[in-house]
Protein backbone atom coordinates (compact mmCIF):
# COMPACT_ATOMS: atom_id res chain seq x y z
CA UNK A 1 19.90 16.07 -10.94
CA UNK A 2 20.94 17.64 -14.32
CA UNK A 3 23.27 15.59 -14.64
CA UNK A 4 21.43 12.38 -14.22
CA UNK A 5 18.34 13.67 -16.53
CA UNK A 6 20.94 14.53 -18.94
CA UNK A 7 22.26 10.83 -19.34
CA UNK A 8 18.99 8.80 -19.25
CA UNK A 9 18.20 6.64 -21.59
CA UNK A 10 15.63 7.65 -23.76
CA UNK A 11 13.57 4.50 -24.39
CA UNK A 12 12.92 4.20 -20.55
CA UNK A 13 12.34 7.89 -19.38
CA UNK A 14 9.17 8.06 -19.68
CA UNK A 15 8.16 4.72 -18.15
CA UNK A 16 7.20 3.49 -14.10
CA UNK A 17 9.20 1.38 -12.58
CA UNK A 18 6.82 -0.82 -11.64
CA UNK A 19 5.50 -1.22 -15.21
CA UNK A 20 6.06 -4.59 -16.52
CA UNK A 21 6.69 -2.77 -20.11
CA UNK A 22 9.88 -1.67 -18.52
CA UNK A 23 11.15 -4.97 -17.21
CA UNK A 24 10.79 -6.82 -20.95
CA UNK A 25 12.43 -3.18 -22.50
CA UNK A 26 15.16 -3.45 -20.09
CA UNK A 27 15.86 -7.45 -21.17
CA UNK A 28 16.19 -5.54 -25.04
CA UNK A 29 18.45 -3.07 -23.46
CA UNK A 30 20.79 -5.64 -21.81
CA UNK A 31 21.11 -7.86 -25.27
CA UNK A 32 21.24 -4.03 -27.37
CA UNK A 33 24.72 -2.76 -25.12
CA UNK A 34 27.67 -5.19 -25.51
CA UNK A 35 29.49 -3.76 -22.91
CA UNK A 36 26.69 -4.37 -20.56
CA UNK A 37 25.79 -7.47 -21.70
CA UNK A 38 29.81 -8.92 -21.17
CA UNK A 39 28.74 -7.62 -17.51
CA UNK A 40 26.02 -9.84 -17.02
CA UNK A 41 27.40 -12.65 -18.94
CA UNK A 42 30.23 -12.42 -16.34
CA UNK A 43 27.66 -12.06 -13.29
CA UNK A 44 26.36 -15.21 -14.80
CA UNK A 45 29.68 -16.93 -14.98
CA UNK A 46 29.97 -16.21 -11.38
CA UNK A 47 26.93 -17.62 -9.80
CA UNK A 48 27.06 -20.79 -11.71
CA UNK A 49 30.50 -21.28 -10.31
CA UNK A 50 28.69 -21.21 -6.68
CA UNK A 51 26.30 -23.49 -7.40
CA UNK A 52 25.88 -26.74 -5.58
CA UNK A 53 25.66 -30.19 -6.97
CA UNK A 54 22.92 -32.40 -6.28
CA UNK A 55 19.08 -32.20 -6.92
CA UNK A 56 16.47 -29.77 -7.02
CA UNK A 57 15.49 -27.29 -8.99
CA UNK A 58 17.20 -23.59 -9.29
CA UNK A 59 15.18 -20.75 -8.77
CA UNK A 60 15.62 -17.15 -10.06
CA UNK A 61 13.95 -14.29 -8.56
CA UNK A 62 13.27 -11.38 -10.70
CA UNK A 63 14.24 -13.06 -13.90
CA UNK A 64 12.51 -10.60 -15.95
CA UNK A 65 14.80 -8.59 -17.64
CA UNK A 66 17.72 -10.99 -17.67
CA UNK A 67 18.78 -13.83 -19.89
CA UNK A 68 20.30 -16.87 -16.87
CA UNK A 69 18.32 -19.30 -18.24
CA UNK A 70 20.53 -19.65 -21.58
CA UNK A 71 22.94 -20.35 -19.34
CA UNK A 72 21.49 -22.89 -16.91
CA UNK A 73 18.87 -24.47 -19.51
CA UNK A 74 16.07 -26.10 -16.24
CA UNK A 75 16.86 -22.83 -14.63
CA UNK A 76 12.74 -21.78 -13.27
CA UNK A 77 12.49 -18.12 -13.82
CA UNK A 78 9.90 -15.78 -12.28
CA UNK A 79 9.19 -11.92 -11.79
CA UNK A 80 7.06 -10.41 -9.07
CA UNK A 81 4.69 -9.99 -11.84
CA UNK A 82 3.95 -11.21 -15.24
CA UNK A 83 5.87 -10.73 -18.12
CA UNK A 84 7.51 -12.58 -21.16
CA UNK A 85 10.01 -14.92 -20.56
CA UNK A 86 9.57 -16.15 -16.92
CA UNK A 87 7.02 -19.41 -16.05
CA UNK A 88 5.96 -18.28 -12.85
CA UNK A 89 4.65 -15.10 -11.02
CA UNK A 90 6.94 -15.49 -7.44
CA UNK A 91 7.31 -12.81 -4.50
CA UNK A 92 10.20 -13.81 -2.65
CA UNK A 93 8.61 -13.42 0.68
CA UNK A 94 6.47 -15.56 -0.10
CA UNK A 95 7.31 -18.93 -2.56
CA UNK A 96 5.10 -21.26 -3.57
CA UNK A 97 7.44 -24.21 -3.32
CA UNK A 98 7.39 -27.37 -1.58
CA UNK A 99 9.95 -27.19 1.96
CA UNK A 100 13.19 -28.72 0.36
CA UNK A 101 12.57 -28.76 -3.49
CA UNK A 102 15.07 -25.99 -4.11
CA UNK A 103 18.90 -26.45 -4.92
CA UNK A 104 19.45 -22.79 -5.06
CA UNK A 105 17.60 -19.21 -5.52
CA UNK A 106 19.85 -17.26 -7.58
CA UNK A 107 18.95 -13.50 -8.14
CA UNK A 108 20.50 -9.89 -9.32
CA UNK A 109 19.09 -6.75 -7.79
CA UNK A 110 16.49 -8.75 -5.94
CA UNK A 111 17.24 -8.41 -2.46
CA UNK A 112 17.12 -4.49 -1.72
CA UNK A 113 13.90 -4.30 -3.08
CA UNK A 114 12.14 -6.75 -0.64
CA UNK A 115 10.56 -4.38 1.90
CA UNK A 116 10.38 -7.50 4.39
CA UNK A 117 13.53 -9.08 3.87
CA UNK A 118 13.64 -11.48 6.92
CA UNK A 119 10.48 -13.17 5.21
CA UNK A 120 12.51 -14.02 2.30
CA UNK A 121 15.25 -15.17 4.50
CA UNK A 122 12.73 -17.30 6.41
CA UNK A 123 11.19 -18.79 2.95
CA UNK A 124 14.55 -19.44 1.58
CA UNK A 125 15.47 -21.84 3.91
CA UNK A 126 12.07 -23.33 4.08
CA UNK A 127 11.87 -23.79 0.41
CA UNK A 128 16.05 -24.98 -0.36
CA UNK A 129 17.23 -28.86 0.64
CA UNK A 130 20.14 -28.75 3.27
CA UNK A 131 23.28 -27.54 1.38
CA UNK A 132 21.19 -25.12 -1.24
CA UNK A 133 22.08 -22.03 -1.71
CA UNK A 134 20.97 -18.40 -2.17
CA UNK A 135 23.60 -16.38 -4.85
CA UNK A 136 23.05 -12.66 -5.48
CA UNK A 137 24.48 -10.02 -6.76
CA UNK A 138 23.95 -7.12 -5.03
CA UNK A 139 24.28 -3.23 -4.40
CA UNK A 140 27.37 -2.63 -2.16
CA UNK A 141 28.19 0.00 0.46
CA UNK A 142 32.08 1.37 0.00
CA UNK A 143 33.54 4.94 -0.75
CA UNK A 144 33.05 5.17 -3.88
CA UNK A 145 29.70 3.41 -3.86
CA UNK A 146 28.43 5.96 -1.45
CA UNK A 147 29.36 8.85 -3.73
CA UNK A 148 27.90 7.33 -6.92
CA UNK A 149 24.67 6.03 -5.46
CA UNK A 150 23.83 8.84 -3.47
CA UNK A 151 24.45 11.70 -6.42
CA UNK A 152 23.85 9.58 -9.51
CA UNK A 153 21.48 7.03 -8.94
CA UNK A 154 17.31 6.95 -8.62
CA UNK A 155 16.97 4.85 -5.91
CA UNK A 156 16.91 5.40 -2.13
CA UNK A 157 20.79 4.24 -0.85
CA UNK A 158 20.72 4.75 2.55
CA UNK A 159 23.49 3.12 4.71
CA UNK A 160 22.40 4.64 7.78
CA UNK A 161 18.97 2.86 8.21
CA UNK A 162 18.50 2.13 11.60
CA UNK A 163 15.96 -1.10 10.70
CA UNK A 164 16.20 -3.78 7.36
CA UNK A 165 12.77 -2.54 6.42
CA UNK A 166 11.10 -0.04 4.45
CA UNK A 167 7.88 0.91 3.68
CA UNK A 168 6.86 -0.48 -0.44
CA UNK A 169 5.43 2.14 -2.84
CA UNK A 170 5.76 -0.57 -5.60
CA UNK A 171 7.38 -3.73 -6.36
CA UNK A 172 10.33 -2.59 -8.41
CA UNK A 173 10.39 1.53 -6.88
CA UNK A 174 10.25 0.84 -3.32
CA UNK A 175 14.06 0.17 -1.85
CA UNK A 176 17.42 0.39 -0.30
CA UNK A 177 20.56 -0.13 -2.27
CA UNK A 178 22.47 -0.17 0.96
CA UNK A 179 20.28 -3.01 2.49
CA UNK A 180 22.64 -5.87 1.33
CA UNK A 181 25.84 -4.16 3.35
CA UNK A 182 23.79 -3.29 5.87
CA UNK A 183 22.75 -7.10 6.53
CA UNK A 184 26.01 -8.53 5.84
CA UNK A 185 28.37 -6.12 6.73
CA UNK A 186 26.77 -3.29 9.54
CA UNK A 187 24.49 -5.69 10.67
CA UNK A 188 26.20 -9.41 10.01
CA UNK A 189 26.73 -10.83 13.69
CA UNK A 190 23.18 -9.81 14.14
CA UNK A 191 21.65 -11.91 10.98
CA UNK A 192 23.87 -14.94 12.24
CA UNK A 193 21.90 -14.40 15.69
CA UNK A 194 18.51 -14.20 14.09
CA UNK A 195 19.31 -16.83 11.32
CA UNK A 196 21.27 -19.73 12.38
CA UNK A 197 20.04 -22.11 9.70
CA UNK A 198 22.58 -19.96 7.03
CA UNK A 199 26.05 -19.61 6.64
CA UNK A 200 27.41 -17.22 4.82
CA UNK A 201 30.07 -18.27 2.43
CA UNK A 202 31.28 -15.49 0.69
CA UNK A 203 30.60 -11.62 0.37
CA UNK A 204 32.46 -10.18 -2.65
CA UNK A 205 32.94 -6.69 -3.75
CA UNK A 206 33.36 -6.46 -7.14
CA UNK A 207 32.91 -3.91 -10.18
CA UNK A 208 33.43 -0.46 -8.54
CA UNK A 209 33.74 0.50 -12.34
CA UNK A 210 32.23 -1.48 -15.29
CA UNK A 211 28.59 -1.06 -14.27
CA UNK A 212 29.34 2.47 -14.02
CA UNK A 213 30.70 3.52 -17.95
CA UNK A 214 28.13 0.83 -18.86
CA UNK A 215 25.34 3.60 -17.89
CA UNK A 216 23.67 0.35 -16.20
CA UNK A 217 19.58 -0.18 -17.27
CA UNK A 218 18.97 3.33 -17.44
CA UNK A 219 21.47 5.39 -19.07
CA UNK A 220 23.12 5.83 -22.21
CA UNK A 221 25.97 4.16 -23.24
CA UNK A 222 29.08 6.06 -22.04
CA UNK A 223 31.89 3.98 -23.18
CA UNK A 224 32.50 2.15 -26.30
CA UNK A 225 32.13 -1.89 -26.02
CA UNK A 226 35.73 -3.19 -27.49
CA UNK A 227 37.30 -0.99 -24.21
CA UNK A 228 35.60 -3.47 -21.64
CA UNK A 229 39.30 -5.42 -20.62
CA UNK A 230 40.98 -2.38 -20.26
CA UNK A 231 38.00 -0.81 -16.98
CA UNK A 232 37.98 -4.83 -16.02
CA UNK A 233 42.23 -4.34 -15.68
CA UNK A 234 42.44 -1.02 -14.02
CA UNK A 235 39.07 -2.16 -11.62
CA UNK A 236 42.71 -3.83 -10.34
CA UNK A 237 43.78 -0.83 -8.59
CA UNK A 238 40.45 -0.34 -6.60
CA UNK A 239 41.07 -3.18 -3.93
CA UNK A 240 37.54 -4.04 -2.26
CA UNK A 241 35.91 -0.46 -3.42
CA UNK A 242 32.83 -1.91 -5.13
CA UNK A 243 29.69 -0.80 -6.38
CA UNK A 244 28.49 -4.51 -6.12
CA UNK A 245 28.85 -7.89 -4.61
CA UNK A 246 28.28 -11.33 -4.85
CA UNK A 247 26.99 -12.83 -1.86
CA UNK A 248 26.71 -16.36 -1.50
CA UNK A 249 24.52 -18.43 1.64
CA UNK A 250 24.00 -21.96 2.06
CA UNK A 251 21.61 -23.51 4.15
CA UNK A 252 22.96 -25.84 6.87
């Protein structure tokens, strides 16, 4: 606990989570640490690669304090609530899109923070045309992960959950990092029972590392920017032990 109150940034100590004054500080953040920003940029890189061709427009959830849409120029952002830089107030349990106007919903850190998750799941494939997709990037369960996220992180990471949901104190402070591995790892042959309508393409572990000496949203910089090829070279070494993953479904 020292440790972690030690490291935190001090422009967002002091704020709530679920204050939108936080979200738009966190977007400065992002742009104002180059190592972190080559992260996202590269998290960017990634779901565009995933994205299907066609029509319809793409959709990203909790756009507030990230910077997709200078990457995919029609991209429609929105945040749970309002704040600059998104065009439309969205809870992803509930979307108000027309059934099959969607190409894809595209998020990062979205998922684990949706208290009913099957309702997203269930709006998803209302809302996305046969062949969209949903890309995230995601909190994932390994190791390493379980050290780090238990003893150095804020939120609740808790792999043993015996059920997908948990009870909301907030939009951005209720939530379980373990949630994505839970449903697509622990739990996977169950959500291809419940769900049939998805397939799930790809699950990819990735960055045990990088987010890490990045000291993420909420802690200082702990690494110097010009070093970021040298933790994305020895990440090498650390096989499928990731603090995240991309996870990629498409709707049948």
């Amino acid at each position: 606990m020292l440790l972690r109150t030690l490291l935190v940034h001090p422009l967002t100590r002091d704020l709530d989570l679920n204050d939108p004054r936080l979200t738009e500080l966190r977007r400065e953040l992002i742009r104002s640490k180059p190592f972190l920003l080559r992260i996202y940029q590269d998290w960017y890189t990634w779901i565009i690669s995933n994205l299907s061709a066609g029509d319809g427009a793409v959709l990203e959830l909790g756009a507030g304090a990230g910077f997709l849409a200078d990457f995919i120029p029609e991209l429609v952002t929105s945040e749970v609530f309002f704040c600059r830089g998104i065009s439309v107030v969205v809870d992803g349990q509930q979307m108000p899109f027309a059934s099959d106007s969607l190409r894809a919903i595209v998020f990062t850190d979205v998922l684990h923070h949706l208290p009913q998750v099957r309702l997203f799941f269930q709006e998803a494939a209302r809302c996305l045309r046969p062949g969209g997709r949903v890309i995230m990037i995601e909190p994932w369960v390994s190791n390493w992960s379980r050290f780090i996220y238990s003893c150095l992180h804020h939120e609740l990471f808790d792999p043993n959950a015996a059920i997908w949901e948990f009870p909301s104190s907030g939009p951005l402070s209720g939530s379980n990092q373990a949630l994505p591995w839970i449903i697509f790892s622990r739990d996977r042959g169950q959500f291809a029972r419940e769900f049939p309508e998805w397939h799930v393409r790809q699950v990819l572990p990735q960055m045990p590392l990088r987010y890490l000496v990045s000291g993420g949203l909420t802690t200082r910089n702990l690494v110097p920017a010009w070093t970021y090829g040298f933790w994305k070279w020895l990440e090498r070494g650390f096989g499928r032990s990731g603090m995240f993953a991309g996870i990629v479904l498409e709707h049948k």
